[in-house]
Protein backbone atom coordinates (compact mmCIF):
# COMPACT_ATOMS: atom_id res chain seq x y z
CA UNK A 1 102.23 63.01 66.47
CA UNK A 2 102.55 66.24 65.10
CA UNK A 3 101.56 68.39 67.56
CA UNK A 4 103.44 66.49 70.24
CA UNK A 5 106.96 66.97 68.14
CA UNK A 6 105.55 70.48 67.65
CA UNK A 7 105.30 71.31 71.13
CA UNK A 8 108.33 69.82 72.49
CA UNK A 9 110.43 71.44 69.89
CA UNK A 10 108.73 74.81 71.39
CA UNK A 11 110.12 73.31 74.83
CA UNK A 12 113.41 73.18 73.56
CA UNK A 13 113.52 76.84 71.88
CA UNK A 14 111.95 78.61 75.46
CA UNK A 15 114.81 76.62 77.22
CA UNK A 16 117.58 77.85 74.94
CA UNK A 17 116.20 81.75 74.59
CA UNK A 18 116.53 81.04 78.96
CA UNK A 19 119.99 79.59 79.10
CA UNK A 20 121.11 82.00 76.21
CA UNK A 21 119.62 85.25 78.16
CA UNK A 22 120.86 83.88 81.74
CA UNK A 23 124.75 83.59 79.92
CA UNK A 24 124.50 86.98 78.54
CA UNK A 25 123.20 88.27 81.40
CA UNK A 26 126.14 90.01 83.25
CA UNK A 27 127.56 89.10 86.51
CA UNK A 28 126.86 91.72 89.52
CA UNK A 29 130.21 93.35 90.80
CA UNK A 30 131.80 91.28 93.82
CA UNK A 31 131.39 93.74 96.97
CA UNK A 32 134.40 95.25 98.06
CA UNK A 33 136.15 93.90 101.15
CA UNK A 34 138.16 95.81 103.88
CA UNK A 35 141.25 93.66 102.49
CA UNK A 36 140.82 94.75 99.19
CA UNK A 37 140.73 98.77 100.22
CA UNK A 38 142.89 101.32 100.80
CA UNK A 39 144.61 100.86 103.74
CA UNK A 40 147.87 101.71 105.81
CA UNK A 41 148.92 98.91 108.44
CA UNK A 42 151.89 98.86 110.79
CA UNK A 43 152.37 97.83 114.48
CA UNK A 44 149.34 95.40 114.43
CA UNK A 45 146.91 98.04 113.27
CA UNK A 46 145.11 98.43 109.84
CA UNK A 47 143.19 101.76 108.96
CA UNK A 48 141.27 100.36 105.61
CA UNK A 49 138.81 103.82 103.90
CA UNK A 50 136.54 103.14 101.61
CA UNK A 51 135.19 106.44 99.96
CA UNK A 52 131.55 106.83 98.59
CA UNK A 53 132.08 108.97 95.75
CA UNK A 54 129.80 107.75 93.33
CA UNK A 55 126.09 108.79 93.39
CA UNK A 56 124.02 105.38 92.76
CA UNK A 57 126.10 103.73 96.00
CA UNK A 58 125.78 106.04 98.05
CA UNK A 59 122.03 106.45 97.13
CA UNK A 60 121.52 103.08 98.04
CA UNK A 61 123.52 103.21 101.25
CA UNK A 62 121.79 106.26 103.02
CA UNK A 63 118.49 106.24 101.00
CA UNK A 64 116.88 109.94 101.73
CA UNK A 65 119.96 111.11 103.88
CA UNK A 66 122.41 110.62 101.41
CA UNK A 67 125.00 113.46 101.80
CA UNK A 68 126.40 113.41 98.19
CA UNK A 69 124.32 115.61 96.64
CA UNK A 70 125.18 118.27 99.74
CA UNK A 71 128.60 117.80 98.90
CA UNK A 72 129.21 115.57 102.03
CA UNK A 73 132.06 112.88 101.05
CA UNK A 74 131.01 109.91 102.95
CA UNK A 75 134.31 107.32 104.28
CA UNK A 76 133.63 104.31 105.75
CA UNK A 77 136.07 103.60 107.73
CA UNK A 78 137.76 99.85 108.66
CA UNK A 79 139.82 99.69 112.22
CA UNK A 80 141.89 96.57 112.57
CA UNK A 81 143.66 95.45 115.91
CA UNK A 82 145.77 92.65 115.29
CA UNK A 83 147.42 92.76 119.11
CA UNK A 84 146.59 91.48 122.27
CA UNK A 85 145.63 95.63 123.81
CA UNK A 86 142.90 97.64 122.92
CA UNK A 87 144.09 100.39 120.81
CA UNK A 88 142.19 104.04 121.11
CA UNK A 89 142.26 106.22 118.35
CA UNK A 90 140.62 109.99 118.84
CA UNK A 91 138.15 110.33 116.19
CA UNK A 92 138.24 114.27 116.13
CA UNK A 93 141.80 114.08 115.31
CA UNK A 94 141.18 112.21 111.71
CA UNK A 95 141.03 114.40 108.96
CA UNK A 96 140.76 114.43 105.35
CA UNK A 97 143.56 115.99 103.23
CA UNK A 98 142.69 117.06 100.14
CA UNK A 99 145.64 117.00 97.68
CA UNK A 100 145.56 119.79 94.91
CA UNK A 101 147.55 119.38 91.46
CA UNK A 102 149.66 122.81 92.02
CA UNK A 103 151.03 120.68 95.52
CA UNK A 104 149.28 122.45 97.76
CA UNK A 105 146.48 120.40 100.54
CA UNK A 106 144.26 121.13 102.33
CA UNK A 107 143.14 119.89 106.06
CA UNK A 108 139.76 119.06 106.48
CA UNK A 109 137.68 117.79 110.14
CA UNK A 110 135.04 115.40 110.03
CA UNK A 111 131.15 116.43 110.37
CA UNK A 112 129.31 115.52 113.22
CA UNK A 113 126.25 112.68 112.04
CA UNK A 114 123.56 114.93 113.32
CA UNK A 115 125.30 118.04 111.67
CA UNK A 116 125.46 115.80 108.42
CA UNK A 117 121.78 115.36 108.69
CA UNK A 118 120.46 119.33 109.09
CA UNK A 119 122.48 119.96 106.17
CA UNK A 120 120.90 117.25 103.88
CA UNK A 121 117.83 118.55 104.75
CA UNK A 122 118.51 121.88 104.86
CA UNK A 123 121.20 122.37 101.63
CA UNK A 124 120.59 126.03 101.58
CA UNK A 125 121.16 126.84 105.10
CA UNK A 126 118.75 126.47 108.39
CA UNK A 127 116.16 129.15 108.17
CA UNK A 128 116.92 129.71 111.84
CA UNK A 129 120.50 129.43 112.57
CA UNK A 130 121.87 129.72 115.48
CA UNK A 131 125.02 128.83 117.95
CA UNK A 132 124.40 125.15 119.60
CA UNK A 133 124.95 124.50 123.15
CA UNK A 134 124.11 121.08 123.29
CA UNK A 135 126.45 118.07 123.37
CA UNK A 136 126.39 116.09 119.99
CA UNK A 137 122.70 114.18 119.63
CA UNK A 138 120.78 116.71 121.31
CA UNK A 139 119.55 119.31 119.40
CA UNK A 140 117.71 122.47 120.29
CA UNK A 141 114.63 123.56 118.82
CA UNK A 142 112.24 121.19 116.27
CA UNK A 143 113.66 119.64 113.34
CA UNK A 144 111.53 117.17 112.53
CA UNK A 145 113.00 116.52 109.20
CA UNK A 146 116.50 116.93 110.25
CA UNK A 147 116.00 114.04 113.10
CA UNK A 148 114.91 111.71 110.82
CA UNK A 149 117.83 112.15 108.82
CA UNK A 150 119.72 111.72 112.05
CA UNK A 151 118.16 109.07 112.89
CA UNK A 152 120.01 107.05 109.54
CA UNK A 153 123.06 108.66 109.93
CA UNK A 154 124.01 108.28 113.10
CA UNK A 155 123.93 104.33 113.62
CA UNK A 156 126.09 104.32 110.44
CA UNK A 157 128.48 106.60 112.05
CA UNK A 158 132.17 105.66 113.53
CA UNK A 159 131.62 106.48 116.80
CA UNK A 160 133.65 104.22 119.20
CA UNK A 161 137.33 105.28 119.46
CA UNK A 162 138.64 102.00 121.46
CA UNK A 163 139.11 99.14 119.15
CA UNK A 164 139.35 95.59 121.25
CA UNK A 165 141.91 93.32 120.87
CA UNK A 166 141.95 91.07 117.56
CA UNK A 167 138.92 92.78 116.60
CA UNK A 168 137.94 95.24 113.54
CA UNK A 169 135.47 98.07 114.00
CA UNK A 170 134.22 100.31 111.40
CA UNK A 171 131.44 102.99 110.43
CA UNK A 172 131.62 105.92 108.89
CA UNK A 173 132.83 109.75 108.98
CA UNK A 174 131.99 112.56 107.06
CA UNK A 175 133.81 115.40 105.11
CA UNK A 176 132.02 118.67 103.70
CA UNK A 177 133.84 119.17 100.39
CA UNK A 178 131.53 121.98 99.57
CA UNK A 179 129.68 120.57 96.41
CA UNK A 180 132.89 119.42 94.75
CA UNK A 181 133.06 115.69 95.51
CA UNK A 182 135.24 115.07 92.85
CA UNK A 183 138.51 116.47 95.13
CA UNK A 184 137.56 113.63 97.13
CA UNK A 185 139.07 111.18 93.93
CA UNK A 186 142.65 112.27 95.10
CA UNK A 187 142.48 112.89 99.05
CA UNK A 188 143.96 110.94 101.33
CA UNK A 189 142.23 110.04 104.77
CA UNK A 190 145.04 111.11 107.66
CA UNK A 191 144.93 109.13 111.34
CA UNK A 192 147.23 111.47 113.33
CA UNK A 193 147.05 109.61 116.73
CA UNK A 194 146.68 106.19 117.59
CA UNK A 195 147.84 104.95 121.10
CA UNK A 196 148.00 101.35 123.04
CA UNK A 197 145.65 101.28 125.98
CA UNK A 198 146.64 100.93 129.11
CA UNK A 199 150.24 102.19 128.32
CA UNK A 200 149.49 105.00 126.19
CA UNK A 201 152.74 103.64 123.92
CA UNK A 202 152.28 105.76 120.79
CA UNK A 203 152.02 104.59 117.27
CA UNK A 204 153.18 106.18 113.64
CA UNK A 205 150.67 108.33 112.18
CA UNK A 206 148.46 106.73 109.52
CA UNK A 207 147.45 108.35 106.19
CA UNK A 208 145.61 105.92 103.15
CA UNK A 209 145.48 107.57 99.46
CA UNK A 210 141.90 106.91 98.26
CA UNK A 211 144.02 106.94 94.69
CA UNK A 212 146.00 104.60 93.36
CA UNK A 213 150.14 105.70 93.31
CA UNK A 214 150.83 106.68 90.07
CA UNK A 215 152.84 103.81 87.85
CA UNK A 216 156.14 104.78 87.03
């Protein structure tokens, strides 16, 4: 009798120690959602950017081509169309402003994917530079390490500039910040151009603060 109100009060202390450890345990971060982002939206359009600016995420995003640690600011980039056109928006116009205290900024183009990747794996510079003649994707000479880089990089990539209608595309673009990802914290990503297909009818500019405005 008493080993049976022995072991069952044993029972009762390895169920507690579980239910006590599985309440302190804490709760893993809800993801973020384009809604929930940065984002400038007017004439049935939404531009959401989501910068990767901490280390750990972006680790676990890109695994081995992570372009942090080559000072490569990763944005992944939401397009909503909320009309009933397509809506094209050239994605070697968007740039990334970086805003410094003194008021001054500072225009900045994207990075090809497969430019990204030789300069993860190649932070100090290709041993063999040289002038590329190839379209985008098609590189000259053997770089075996560089292509498997590319080979992440590039399906992550934003690389259709049409978005249909009542549909959201998104992927991402990349910004060399040279080693000084924290300007990233107060840049702003800047959509010059964004037109209605087939009319070509113009829309505003679009620019999203990765910051949050300052309260008054």
């Amino acid at each position: 009798m008493k080993r049976t109100i022995a072991v069952g009060a044993a029972m009762l202390l390895v169920t507690w120690c579980a239910g006590a450890q599985a309440t302190s345990s804490p709760s893993p971060a809800p993801p973020r959602t384009a809604a929930s982002l940065p984002h400038d939206q007017h004439e049935g359009l939404t531009v959401s950017a989501d910068p990767y600016l901490e280390a750990a995420r972006a680790k676990e995003k890109f695994g081995k081509a992570n372009p942090l640690p080559a000072g490569i600011l990763p944005v992944e980039v939401f397009l909503r169309n909320e009309t009933a056109q397509p809506i094209r928006i050239p994605l070697d116009d968007i740039q990334l402003v970086i805003h410094f205290p003194d008021g001054q900024h500072q225009n900045l183009d994207r990075l090809a994917a497969a430019d990204v990747a030789a300069l993860v794996a190649h932070p100090g510079g290709s041993p063999t530079p040289h002038p590329s003649r190839f379209p985008v994707g098609v590189r000259a000479g053997a770089d075996h390490k560089a292509d498997q880089l590319a080979e992440i990089l590039i399906p992550l990539a934003l690389d259709a500039d049409v978005v249909p209608p009542m549909a959201t595309i998104h992927g991402f673009l990349f910004f060399n910040l040279g080693r000084d990802i924290a300007l990233g914290r107060e840049a702003s990503l800047y959509v010059p151009e964004a037109t209605t297909l087939p009319s070509n009818r113009p829309l505003m500019f679009f620019e999203i603060f990765f910051a949050a405005p300052a309260q008054p």
